[in-house]
N, C-alpha and C. Protein backbone atom coordinates (compact mmCIF):
# COMPACT_ATOMS: atom_id res chain seq x y z
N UNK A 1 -62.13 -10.79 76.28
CA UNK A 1 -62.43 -9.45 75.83
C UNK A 1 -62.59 -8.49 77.02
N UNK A 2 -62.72 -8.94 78.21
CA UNK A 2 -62.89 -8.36 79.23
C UNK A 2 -61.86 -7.85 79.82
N UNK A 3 -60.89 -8.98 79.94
CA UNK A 3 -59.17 -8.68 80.49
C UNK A 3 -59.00 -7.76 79.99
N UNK A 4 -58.80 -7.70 78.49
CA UNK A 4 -58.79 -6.64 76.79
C UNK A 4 -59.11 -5.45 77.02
N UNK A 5 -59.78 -4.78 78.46
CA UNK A 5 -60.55 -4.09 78.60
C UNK A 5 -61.98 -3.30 77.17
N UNK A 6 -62.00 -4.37 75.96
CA UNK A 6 -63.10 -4.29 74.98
C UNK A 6 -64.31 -4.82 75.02
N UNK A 7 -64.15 -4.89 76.69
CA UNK A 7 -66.05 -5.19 77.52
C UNK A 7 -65.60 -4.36 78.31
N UNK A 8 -66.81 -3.50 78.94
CA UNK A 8 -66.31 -2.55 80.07
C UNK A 8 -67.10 -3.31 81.45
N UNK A 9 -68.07 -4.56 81.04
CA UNK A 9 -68.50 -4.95 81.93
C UNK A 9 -68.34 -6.27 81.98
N UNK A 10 -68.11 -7.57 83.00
CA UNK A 10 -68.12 -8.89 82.14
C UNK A 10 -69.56 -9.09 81.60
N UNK A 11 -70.59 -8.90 81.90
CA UNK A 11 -72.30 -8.84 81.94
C UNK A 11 -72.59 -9.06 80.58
N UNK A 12 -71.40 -8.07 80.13
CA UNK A 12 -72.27 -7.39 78.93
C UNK A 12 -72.02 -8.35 77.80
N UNK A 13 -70.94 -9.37 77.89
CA UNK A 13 -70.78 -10.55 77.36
C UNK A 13 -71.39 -11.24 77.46
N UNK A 14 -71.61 -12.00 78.27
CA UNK A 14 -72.79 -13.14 78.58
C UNK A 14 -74.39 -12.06 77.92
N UNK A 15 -74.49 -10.87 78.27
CA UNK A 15 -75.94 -10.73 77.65
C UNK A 15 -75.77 -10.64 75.80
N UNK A 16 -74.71 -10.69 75.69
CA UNK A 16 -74.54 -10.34 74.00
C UNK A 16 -74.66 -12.11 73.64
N UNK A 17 -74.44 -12.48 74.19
CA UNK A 17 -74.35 -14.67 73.68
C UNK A 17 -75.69 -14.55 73.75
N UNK A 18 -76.98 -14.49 75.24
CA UNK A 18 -78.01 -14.77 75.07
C UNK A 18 -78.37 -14.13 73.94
N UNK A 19 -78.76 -12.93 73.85
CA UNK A 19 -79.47 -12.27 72.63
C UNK A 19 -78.90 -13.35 71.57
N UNK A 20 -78.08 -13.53 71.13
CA UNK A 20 -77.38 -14.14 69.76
C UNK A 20 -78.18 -15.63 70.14
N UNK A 21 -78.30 -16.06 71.18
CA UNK A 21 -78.73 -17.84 71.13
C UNK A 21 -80.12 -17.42 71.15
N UNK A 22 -81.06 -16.65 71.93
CA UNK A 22 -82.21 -16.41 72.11
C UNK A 22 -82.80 -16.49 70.20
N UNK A 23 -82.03 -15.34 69.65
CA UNK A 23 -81.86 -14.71 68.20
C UNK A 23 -81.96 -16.10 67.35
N UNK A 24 -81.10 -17.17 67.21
CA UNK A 24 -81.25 -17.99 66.93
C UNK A 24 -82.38 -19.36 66.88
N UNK A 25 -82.38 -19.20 68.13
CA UNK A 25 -83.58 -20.09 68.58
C UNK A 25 -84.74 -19.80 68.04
N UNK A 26 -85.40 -18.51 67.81
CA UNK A 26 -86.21 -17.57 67.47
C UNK A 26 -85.98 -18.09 65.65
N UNK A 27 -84.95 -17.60 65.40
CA UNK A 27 -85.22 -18.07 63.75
C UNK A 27 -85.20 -18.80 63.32
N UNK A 28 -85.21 -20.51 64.11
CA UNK A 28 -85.40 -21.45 63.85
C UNK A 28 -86.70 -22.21 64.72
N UNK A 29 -87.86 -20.97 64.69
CA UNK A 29 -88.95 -21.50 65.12
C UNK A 29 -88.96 -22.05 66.27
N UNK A 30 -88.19 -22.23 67.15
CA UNK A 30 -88.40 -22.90 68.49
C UNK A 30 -89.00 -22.15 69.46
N UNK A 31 -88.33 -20.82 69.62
CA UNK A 31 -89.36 -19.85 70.28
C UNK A 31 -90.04 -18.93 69.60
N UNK A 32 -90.96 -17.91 70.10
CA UNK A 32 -91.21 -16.96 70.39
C UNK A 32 -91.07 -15.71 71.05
N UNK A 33 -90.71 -14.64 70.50
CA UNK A 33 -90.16 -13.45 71.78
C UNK A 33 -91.35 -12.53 71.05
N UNK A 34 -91.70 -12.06 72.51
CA UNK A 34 -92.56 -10.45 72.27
C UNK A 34 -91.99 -9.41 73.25
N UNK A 35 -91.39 -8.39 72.76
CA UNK A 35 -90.90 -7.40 73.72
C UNK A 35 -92.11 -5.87 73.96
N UNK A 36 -92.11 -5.87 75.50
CA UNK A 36 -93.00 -4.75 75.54
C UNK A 36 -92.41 -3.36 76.38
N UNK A 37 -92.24 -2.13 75.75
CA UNK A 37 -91.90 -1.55 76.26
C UNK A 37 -92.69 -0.43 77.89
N UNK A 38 -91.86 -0.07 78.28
CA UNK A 38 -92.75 0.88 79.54
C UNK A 38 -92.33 2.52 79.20
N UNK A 39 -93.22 3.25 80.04
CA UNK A 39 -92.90 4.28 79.75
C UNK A 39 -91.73 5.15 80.37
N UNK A 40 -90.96 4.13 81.28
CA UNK A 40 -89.38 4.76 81.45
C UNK A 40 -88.45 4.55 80.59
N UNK A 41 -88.79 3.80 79.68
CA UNK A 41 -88.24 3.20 78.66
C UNK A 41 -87.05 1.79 78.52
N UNK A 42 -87.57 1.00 79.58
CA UNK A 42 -86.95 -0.47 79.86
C UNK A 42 -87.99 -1.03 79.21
N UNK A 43 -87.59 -2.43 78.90
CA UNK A 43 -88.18 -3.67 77.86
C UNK A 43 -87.79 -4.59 78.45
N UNK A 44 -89.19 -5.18 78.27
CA UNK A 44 -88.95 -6.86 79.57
C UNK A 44 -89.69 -7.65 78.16
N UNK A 45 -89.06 -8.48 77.69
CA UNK A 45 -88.83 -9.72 76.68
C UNK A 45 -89.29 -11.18 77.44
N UNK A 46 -90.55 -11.29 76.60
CA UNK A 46 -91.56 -12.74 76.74
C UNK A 46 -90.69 -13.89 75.59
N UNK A 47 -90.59 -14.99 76.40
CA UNK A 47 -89.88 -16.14 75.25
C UNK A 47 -90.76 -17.11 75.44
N UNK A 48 -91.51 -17.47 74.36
CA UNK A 48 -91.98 -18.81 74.50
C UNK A 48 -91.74 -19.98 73.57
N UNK A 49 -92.39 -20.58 73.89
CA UNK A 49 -92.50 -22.30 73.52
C UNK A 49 -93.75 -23.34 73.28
N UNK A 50 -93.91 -23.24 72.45
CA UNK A 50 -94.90 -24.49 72.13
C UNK A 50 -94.46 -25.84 72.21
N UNK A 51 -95.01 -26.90 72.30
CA UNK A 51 -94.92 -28.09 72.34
C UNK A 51 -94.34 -28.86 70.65
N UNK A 52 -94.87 -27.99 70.27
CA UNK A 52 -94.42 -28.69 68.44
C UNK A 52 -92.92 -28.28 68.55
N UNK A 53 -92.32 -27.51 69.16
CA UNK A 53 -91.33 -27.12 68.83
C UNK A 53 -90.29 -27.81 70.07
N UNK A 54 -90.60 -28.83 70.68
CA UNK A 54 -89.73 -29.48 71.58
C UNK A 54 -88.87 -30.27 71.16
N UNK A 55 -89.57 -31.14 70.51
CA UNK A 55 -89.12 -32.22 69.58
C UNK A 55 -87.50 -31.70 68.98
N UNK A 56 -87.05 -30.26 68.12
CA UNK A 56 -86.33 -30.13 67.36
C UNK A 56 -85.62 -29.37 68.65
N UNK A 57 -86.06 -28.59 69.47
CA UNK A 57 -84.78 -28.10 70.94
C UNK A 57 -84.01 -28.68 71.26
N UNK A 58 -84.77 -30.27 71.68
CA UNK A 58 -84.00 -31.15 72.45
C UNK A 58 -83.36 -32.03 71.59
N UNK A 59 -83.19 -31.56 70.44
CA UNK A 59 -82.21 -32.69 69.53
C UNK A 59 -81.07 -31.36 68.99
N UNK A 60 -81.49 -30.24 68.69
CA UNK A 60 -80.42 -28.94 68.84
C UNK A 60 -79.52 -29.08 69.77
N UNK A 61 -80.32 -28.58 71.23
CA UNK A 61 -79.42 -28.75 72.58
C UNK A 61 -78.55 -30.17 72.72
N UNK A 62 -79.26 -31.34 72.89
CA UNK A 62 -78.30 -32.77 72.62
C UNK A 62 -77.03 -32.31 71.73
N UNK A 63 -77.20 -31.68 70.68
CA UNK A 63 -76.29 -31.57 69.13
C UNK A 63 -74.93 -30.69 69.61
N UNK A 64 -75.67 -29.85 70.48
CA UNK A 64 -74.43 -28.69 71.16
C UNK A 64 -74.02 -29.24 72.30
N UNK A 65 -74.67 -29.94 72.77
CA UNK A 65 -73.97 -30.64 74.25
C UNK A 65 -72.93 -31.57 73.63
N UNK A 66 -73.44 -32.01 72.23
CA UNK A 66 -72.14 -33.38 72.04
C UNK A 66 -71.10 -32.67 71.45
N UNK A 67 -71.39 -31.32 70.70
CA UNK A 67 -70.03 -30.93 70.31
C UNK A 67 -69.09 -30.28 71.91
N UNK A 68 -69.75 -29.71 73.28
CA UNK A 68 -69.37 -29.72 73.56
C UNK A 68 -68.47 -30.27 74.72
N UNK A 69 -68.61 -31.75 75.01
CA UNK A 69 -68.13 -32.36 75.25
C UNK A 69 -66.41 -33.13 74.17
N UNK A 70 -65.94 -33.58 75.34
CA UNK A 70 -64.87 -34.24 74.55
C UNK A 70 -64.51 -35.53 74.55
N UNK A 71 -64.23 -36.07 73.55
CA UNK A 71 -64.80 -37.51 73.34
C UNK A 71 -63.26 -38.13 73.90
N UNK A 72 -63.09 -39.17 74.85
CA UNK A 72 -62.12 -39.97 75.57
C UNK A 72 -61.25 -39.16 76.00
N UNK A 73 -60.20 -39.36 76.11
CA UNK A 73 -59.15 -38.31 76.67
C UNK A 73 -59.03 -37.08 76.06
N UNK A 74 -59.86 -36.53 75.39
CA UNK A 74 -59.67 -35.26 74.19
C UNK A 74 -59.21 -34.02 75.79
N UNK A 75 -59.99 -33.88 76.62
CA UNK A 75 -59.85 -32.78 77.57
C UNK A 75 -58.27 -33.02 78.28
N UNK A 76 -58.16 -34.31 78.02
CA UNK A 76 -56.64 -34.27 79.35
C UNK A 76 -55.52 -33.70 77.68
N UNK A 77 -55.67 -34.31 76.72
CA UNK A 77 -54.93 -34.01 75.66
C UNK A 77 -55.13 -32.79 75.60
N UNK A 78 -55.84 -31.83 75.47
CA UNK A 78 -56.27 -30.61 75.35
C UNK A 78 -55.36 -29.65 76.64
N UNK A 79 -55.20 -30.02 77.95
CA UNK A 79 -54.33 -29.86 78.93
C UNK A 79 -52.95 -29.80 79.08
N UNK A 80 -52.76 -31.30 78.30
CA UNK A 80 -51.33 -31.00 78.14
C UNK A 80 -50.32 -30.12 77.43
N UNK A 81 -51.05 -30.10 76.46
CA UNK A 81 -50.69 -29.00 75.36
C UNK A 81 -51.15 -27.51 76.00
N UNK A 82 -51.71 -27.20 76.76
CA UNK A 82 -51.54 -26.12 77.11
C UNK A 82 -50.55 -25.87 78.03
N UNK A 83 -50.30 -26.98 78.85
CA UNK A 83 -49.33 -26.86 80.18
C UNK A 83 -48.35 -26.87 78.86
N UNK A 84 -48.07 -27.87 77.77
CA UNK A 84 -46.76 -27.82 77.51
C UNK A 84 -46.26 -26.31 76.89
N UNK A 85 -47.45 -25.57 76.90
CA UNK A 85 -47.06 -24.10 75.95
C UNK A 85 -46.42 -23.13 76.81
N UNK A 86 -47.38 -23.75 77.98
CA UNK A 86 -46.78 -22.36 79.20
C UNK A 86 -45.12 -22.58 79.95
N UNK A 87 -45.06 -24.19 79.48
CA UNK A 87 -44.04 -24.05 79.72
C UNK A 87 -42.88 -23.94 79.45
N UNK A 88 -43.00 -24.05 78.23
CA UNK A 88 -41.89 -23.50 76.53
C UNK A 88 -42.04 -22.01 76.97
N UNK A 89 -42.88 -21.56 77.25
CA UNK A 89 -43.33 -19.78 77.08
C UNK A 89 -42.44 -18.98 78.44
């Protein structure tokens, strides 16, 4: 989206994922956010964590680490087929 020039910053991507994972995390009870504003009008955002809520992170995070991994040769298969596109292309 960046190449696309439909980010004008790369930043602004990566801060749009956190908010959305932060966002998530948050509505599935794992954290806590309190945002406090100043009077220039910037907002610095508290995330926390309790201990009750470890238990279900670290089996979330595990859950996304295994989807994102690739199971036996899936990544070299995944390679070839791209080399073979670019090189039909």
């Amino acid at each position: 989206m960046y190449t696309d020039k439909i980010l004008p910053h790369l930043h602004s991507c990566l801060d749009e994922i956190l908010q959305t994972a932060i966002l998530r995390y948050e509505q599935m009870d794992y954290v806590q956010v309190q945002s406090y504003g100043n009077k220039q009008g910037s907002k610095t955002n508290f995330i926390m964590s309790g201990d009750e809520a470890k238990q279900g992170l670290v089996k979330t995070l595990d859950f996304l680490q295994s989807v994102r991994t690739f199971p036996g040769d899936g990544q070299q298969t995944i390679d070839e087929e791209v080399n073979n596109a670019i090189v039909r292309a």
